[in-house]
N, C-alpha and C. Protein backbone atom coordinates (compact mmCIF):
# COMPACT_ATOMS: atom_id res chain seq x y z
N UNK A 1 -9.10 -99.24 21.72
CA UNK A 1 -9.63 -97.90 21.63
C UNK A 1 -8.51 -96.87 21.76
N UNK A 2 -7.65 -97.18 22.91
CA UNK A 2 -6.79 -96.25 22.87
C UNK A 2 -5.59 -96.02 21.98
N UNK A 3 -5.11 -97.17 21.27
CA UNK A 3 -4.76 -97.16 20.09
C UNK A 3 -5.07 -96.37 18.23
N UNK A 4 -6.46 -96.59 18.42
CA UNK A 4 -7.21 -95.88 17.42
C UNK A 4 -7.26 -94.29 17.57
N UNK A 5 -6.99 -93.80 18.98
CA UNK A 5 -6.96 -92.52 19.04
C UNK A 5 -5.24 -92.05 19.31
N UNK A 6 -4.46 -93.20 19.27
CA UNK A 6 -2.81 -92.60 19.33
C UNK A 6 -2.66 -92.75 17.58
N UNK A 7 -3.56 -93.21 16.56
CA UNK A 7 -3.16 -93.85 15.10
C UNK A 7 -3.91 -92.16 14.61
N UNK A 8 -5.01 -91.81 15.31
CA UNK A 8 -5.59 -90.94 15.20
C UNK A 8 -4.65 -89.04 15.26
N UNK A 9 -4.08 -89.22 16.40
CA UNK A 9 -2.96 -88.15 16.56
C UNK A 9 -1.68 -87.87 15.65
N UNK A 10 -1.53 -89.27 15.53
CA UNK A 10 -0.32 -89.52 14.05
C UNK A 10 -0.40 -88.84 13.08
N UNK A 11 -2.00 -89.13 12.62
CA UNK A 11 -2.37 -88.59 11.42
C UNK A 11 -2.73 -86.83 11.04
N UNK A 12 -3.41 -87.12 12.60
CA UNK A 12 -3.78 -85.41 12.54
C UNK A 12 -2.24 -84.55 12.59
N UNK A 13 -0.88 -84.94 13.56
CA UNK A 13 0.11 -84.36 13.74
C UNK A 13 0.74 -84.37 12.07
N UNK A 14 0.66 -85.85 11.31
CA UNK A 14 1.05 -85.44 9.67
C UNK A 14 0.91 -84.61 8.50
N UNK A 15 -0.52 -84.84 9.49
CA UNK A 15 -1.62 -83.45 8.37
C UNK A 15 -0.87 -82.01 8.67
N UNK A 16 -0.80 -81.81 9.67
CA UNK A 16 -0.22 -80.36 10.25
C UNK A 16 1.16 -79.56 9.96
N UNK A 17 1.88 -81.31 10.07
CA UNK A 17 3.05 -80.82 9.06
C UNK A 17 3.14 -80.58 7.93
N UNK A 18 2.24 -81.46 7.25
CA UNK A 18 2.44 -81.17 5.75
C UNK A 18 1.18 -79.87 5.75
N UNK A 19 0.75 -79.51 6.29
CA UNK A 19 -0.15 -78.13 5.85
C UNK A 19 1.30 -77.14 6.30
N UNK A 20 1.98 -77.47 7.18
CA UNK A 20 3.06 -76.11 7.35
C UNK A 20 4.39 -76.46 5.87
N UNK A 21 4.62 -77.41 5.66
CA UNK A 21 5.16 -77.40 4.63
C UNK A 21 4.59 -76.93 3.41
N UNK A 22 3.60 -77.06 3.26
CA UNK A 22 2.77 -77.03 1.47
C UNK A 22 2.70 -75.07 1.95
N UNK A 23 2.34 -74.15 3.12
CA UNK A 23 2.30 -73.48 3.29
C UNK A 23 4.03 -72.40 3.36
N UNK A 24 4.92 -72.88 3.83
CA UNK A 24 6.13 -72.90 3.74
C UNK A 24 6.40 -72.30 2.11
N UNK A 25 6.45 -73.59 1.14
CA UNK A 25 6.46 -73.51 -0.02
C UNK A 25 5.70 -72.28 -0.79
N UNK A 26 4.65 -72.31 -0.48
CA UNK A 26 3.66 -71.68 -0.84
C UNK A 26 4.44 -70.05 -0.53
N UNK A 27 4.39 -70.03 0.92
CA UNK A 27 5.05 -68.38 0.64
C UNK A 27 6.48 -68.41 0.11
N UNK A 28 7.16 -69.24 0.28
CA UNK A 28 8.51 -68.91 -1.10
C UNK A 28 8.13 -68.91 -2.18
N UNK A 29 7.28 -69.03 -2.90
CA UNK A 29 6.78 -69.03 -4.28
C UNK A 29 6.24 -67.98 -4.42
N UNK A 30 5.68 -67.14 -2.98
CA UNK A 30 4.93 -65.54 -3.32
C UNK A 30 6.07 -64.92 -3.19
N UNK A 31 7.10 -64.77 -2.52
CA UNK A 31 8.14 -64.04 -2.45
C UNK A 31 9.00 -63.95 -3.92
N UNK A 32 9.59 -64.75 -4.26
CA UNK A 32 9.91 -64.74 -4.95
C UNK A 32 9.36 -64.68 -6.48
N UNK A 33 8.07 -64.78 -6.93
CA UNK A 33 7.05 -63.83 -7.46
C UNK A 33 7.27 -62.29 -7.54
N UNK A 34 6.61 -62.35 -6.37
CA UNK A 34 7.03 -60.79 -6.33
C UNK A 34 8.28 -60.18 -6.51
N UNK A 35 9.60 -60.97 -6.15
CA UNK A 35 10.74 -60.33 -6.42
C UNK A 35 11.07 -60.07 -7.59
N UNK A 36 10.62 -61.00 -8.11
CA UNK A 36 10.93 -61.06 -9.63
C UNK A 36 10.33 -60.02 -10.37
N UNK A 37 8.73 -59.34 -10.01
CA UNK A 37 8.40 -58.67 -10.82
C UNK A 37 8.95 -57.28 -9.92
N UNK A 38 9.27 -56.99 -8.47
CA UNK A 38 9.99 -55.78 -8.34
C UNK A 38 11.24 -55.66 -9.15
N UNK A 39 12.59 -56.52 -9.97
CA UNK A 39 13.32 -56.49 -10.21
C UNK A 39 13.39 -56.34 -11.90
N UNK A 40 12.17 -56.56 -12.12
CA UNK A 40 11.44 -56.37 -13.63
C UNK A 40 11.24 -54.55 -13.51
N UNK A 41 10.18 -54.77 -12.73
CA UNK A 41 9.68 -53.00 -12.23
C UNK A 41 11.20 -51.82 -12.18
N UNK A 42 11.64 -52.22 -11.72
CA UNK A 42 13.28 -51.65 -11.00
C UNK A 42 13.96 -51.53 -12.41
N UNK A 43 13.66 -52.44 -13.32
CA UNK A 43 14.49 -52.29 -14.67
C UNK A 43 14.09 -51.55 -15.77
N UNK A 44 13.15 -51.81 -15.81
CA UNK A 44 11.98 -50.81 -16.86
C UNK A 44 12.15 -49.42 -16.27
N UNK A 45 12.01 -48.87 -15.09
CA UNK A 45 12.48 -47.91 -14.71
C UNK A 45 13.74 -47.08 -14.81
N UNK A 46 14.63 -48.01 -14.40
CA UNK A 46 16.37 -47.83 -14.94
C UNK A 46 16.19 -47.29 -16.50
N UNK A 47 15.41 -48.27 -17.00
CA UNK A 47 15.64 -47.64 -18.40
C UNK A 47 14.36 -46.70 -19.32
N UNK A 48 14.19 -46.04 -18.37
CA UNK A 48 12.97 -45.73 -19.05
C UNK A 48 13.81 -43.86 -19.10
N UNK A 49 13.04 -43.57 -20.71
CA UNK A 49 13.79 -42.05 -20.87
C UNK A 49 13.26 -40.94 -20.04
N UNK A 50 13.85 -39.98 -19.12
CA UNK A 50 13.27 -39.23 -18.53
C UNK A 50 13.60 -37.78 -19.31
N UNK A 51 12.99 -36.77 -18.66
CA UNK A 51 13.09 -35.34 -19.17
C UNK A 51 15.08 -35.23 -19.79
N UNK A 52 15.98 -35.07 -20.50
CA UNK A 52 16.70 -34.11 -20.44
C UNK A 52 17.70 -36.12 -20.53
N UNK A 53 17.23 -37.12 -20.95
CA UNK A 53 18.04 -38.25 -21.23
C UNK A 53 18.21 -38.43 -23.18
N UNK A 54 19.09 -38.68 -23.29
CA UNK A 54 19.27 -38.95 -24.82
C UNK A 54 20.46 -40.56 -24.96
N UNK A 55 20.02 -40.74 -26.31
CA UNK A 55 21.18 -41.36 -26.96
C UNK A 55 21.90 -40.90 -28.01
N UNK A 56 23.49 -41.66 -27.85
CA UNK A 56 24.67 -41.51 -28.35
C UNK A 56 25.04 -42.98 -28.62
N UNK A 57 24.78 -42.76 -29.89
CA UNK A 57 25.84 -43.97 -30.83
C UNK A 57 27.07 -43.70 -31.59
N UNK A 58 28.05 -44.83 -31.36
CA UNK A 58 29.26 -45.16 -31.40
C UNK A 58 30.19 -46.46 -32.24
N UNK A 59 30.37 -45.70 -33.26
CA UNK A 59 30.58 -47.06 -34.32
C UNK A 59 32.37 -46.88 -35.19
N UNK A 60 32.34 -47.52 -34.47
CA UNK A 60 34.28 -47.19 -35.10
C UNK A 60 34.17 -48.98 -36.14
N UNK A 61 34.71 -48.81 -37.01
CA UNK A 61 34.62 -49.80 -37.81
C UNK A 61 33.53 -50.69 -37.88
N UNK A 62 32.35 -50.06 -37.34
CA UNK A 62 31.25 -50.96 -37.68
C UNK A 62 29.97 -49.30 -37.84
N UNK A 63 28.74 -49.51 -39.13
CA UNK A 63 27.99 -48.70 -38.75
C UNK A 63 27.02 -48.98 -38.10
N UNK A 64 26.33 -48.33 -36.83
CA UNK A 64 25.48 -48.86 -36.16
C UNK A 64 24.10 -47.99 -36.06
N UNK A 65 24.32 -46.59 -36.60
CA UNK A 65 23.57 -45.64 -36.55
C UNK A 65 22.15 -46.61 -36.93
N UNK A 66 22.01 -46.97 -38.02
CA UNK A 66 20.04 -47.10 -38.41
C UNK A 66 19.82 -48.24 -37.21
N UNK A 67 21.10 -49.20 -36.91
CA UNK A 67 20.12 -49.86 -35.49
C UNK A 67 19.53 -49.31 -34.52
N UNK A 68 20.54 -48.75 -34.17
CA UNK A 68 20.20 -47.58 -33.17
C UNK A 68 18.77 -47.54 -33.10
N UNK A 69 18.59 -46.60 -33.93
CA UNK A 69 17.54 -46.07 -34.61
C UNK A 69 16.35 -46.25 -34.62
N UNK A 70 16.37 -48.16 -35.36
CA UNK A 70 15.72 -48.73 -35.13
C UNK A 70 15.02 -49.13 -33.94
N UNK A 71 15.93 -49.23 -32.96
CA UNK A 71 15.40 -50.27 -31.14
C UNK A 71 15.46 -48.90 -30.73
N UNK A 72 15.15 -48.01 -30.96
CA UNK A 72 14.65 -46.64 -30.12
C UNK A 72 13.47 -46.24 -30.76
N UNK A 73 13.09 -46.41 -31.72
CA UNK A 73 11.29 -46.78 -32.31
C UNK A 73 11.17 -47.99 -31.53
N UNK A 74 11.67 -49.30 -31.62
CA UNK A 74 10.65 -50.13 -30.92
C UNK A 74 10.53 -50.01 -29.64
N UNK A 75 11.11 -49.58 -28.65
CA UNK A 75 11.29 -49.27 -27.40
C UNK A 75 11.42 -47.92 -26.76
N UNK A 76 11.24 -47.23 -27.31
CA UNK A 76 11.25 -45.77 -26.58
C UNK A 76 10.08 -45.27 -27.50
N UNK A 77 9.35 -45.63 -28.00
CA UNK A 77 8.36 -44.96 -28.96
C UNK A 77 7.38 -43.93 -27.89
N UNK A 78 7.20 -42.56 -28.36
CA UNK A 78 6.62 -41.42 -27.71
C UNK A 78 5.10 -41.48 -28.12
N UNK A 79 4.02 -40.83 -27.48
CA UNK A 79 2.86 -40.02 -28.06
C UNK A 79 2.53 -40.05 -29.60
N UNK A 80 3.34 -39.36 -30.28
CA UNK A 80 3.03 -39.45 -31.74
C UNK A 80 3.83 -40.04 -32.38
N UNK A 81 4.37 -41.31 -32.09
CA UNK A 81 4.67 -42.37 -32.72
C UNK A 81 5.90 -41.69 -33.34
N UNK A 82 6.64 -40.59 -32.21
CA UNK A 82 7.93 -40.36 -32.62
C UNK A 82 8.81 -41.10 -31.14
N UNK A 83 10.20 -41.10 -31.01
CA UNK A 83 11.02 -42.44 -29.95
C UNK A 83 10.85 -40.82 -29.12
N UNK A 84 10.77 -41.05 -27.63
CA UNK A 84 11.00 -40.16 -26.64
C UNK A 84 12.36 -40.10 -26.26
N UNK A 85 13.37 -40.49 -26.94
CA UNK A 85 14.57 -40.66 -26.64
C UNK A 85 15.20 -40.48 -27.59
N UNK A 86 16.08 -39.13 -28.09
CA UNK A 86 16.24 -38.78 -29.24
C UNK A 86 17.78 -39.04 -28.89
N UNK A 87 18.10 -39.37 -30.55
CA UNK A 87 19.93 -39.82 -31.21
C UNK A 87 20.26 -37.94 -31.06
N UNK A 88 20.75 -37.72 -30.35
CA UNK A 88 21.53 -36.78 -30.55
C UNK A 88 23.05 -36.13 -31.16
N UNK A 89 23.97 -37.35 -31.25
CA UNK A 89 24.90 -37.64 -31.75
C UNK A 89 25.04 -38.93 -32.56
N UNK A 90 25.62 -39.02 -33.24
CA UNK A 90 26.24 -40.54 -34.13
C UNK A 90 27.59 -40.30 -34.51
N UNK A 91 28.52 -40.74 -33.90
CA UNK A 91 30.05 -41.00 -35.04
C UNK A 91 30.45 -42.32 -35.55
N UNK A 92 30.78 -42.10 -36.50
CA UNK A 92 31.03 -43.57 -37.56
C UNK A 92 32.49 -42.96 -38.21
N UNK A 93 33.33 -44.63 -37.67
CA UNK A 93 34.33 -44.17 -38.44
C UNK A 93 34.53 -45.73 -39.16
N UNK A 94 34.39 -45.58 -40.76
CA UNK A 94 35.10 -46.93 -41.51
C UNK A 94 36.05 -47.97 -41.53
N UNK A 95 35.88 -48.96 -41.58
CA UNK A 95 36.77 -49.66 -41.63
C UNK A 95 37.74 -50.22 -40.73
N UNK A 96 38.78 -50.77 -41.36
CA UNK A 96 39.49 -51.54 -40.28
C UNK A 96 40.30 -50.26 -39.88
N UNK A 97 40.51 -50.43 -38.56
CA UNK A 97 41.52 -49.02 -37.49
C UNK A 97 42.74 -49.37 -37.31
N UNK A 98 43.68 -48.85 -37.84
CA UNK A 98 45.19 -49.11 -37.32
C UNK A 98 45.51 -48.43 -36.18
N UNK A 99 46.38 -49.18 -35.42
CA UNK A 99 46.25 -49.11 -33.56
C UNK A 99 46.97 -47.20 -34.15
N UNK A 100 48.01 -47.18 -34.49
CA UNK A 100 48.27 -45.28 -34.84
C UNK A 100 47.27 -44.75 -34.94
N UNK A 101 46.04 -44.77 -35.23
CA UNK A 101 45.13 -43.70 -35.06
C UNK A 101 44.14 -44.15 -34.18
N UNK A 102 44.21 -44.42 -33.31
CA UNK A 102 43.43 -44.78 -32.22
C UNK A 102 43.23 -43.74 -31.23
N UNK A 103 44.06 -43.05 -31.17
CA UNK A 103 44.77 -41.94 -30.42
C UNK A 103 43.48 -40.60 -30.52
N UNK A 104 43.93 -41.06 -32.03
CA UNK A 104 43.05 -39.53 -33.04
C UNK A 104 41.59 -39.71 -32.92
N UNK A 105 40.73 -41.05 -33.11
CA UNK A 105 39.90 -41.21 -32.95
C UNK A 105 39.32 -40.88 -31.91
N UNK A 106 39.49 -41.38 -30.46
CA UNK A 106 39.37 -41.08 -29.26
C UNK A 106 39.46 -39.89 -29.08
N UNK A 107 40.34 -38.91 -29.48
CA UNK A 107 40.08 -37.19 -29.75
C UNK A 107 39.10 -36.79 -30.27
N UNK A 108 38.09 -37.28 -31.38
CA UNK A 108 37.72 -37.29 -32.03
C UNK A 108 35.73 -37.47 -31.15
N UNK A 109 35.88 -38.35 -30.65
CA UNK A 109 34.67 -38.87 -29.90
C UNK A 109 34.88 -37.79 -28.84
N UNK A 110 35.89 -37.49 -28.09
CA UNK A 110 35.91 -36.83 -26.65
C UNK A 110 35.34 -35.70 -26.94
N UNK A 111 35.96 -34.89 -28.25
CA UNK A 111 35.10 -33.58 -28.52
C UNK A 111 34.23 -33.29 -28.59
N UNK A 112 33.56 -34.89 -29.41
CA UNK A 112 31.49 -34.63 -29.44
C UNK A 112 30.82 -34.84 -28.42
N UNK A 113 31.64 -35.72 -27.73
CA UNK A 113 31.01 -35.55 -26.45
C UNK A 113 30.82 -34.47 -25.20
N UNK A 114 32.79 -34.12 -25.74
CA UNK A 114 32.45 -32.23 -24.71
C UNK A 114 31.62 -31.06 -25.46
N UNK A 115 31.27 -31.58 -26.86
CA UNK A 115 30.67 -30.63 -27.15
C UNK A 115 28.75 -30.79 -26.64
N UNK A 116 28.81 -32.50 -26.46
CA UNK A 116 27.59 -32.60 -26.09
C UNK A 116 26.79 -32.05 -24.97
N UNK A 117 28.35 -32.21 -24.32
CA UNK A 117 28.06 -31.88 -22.52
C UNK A 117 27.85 -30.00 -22.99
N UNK A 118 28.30 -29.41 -23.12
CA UNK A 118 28.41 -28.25 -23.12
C UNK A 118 27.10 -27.71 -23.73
N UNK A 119 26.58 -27.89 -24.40
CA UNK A 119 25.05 -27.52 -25.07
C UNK A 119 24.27 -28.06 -25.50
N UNK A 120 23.67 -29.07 -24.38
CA UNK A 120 22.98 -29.68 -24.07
C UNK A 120 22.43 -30.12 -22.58
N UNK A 121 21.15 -29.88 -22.23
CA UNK A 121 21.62 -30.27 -20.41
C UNK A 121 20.65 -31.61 -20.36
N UNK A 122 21.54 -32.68 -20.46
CA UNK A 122 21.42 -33.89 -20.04
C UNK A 122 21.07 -34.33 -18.66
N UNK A 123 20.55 -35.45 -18.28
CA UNK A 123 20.27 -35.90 -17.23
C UNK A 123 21.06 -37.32 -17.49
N UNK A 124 20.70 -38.07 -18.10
CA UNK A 124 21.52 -39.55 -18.48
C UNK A 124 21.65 -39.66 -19.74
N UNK A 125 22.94 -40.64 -20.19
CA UNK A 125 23.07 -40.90 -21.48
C UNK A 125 22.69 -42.77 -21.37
N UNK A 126 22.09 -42.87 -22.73
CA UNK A 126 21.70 -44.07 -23.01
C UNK A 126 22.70 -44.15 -24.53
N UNK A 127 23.81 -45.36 -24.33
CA UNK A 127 24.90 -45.11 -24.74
C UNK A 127 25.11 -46.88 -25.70
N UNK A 128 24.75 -46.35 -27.50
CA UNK A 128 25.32 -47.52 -27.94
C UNK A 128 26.63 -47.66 -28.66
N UNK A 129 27.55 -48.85 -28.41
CA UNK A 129 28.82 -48.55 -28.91
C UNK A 129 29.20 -49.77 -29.18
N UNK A 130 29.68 -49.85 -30.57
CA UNK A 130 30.20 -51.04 -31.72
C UNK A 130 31.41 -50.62 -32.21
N UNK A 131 32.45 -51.55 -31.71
CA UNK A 131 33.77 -50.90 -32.02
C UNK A 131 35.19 -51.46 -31.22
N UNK A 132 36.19 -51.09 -31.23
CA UNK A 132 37.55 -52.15 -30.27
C UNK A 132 36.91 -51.97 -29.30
N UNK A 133 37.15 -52.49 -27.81
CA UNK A 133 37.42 -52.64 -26.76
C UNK A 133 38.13 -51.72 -26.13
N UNK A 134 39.61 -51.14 -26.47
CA UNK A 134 39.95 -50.19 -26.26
C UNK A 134 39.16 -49.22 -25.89
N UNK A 135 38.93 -48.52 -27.28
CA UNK A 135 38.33 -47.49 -27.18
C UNK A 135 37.09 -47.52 -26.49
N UNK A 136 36.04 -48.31 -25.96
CA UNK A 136 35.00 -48.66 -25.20
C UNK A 136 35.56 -48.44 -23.83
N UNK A 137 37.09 -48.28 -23.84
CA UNK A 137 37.73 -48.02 -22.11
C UNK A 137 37.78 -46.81 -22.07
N UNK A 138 38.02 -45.87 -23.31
CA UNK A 138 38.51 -44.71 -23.07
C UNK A 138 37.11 -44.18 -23.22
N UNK A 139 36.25 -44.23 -24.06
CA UNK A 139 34.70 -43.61 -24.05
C UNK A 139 34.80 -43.41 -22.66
N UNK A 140 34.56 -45.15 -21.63
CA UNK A 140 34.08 -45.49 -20.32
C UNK A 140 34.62 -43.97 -19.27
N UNK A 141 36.15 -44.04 -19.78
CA UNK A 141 36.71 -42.94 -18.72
C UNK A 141 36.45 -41.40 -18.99
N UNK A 142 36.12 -41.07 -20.46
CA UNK A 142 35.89 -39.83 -20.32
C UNK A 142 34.47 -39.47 -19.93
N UNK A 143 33.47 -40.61 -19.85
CA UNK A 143 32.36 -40.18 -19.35
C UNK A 143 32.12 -40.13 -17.90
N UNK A 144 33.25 -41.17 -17.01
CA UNK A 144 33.48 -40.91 -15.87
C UNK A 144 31.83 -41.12 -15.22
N UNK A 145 31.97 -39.83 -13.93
CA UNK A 145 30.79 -39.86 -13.28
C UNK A 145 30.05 -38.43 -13.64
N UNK A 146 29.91 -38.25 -14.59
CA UNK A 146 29.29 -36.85 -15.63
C UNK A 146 27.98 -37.17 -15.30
N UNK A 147 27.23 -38.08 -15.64
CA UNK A 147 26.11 -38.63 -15.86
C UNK A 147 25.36 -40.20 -15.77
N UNK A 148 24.78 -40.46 -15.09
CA UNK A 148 24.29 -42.09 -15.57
C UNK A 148 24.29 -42.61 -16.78
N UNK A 149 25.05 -43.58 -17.24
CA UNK A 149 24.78 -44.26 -18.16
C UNK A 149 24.82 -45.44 -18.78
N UNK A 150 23.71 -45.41 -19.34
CA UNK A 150 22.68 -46.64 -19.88
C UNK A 150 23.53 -47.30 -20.87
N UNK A 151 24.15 -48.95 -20.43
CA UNK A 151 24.77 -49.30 -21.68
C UNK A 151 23.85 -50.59 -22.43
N UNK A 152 24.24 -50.49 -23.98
CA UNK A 152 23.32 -51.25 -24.72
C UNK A 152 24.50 -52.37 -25.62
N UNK A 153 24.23 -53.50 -25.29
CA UNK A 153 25.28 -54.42 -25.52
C UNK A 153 24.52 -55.04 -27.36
N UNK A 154 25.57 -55.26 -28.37
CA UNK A 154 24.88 -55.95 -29.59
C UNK A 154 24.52 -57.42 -29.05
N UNK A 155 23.53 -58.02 -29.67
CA UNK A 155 23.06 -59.40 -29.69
C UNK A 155 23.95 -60.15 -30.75
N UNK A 156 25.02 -60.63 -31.42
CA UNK A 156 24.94 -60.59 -32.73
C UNK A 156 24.00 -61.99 -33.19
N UNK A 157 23.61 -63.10 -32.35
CA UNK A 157 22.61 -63.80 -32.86
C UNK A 157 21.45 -63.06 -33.17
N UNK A 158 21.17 -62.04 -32.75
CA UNK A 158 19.53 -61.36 -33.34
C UNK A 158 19.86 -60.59 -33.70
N UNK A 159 20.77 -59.92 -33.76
CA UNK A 159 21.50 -58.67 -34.55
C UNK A 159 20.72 -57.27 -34.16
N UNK A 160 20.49 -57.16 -32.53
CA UNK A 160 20.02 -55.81 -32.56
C UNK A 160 20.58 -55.81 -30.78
N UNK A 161 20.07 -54.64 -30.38
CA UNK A 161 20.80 -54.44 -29.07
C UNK A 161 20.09 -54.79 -27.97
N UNK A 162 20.69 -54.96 -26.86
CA UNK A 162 19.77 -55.20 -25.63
C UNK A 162 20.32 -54.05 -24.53
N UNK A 163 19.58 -53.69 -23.55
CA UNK A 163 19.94 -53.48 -22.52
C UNK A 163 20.98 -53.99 -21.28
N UNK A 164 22.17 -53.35 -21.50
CA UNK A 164 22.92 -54.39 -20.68
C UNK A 164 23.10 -54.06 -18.92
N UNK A 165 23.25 -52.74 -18.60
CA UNK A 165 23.55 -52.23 -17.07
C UNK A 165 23.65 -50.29 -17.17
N UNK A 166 23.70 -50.20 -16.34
CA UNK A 166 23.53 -48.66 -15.81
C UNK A 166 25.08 -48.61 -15.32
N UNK A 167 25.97 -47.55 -15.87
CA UNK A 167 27.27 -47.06 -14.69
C UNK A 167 26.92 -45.90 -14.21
N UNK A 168 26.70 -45.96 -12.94
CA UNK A 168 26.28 -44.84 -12.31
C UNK A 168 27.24 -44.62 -10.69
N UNK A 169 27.41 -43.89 -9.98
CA UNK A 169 28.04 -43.86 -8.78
C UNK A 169 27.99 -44.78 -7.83
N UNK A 170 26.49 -45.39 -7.73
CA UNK A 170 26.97 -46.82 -6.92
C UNK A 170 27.23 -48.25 -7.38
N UNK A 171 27.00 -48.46 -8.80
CA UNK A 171 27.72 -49.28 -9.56
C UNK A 171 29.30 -48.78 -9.09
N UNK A 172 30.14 -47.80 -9.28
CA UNK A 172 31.10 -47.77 -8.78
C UNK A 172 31.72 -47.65 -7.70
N UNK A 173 30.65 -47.52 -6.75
CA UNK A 173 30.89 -47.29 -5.37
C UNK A 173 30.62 -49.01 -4.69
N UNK A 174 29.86 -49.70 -5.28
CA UNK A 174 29.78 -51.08 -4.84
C UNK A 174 27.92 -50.90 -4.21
N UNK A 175 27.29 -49.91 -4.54
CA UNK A 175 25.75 -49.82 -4.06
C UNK A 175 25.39 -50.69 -4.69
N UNK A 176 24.00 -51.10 -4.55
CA UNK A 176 23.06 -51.70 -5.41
C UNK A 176 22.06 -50.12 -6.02
């Protein structure tokens, strides 16, 4: 008898563990649920156009303007089926770039952009750019900490753009 009730405790003490394990599990699977869709939530937000945000496309030997264009109808589409996030600028420059005018080019972008800043009152730029590397450093520095901005990286397997990161002050400061 007293056996049957120590075989008895075994079982009930197994049960208990495995109810705190299966329970264990169970809330790491809600947590991380939920994180996932706050970090979804958190992104859609990041990128979502607010009052006084625009885009600026950037195409030095490549044209990128009608993509643009395009993934701002499918994704920023407004009320009357116009994008709430209007192209305010486009520069396109042809062809292959010899490193000598690289110089000129970059003069060239800095102006539309100080001319952007100057009459226009922005809140963030949502910023696409197809073109050297270089010059993607010098864009980077003249936009500095002016404004948040939204960068949009090409796919070239799907051939359209994605959302890639925000540079904003605690991106450079090391915030989240």
């Amino acid at each position: 008898m007293f056996s049957f009730f120590r075989h008895l405790g075994e079982s009930v003490e197994w049960l208990l563990n495995l109810i705190g394990v299966v329970g264990y599990f169970w809330m790491l699977r809600t947590f991380l649920v939920a994180r996932r869709r706050y970090n979804r939530r958190r992104c859609l937000l990041e990128v979502s156009p607010s009052a006084g945000s625009v885009a600026v496309a950037v195409g030095v030997g490549i044209h990128i303007e009608n993509d643009v264009r395009m993934y701002l109808r499918e994704h920023f589409v407004g009320k009357r089926d116009e994008t709430d996030l209007p192209l305010v600028t486009s520069y396109y420059r042809p062809g292959l770039i010899p490193a000598g005018e690289m110089r000129t080019i970059a003069r060239e972008i800095i102006a539309d952009l100080n001319n952007l800043r100057l009459n226009t009152a922005i809140s963030d730029i949502h910023l696409f750019y197809g073109g050297p590397c270089i010059l993607g450093i010098v864009l980077g520095s003249v936009l500095g900490n002016w404004v948040p901005v939204h960068l949009y990286a090409r796919d070239l397997e799907k051939g359209s753009y994605e959302y890639a990161l925000t540079i904003d002050g605690t991106l450079l400061k090391g915030g989240d």
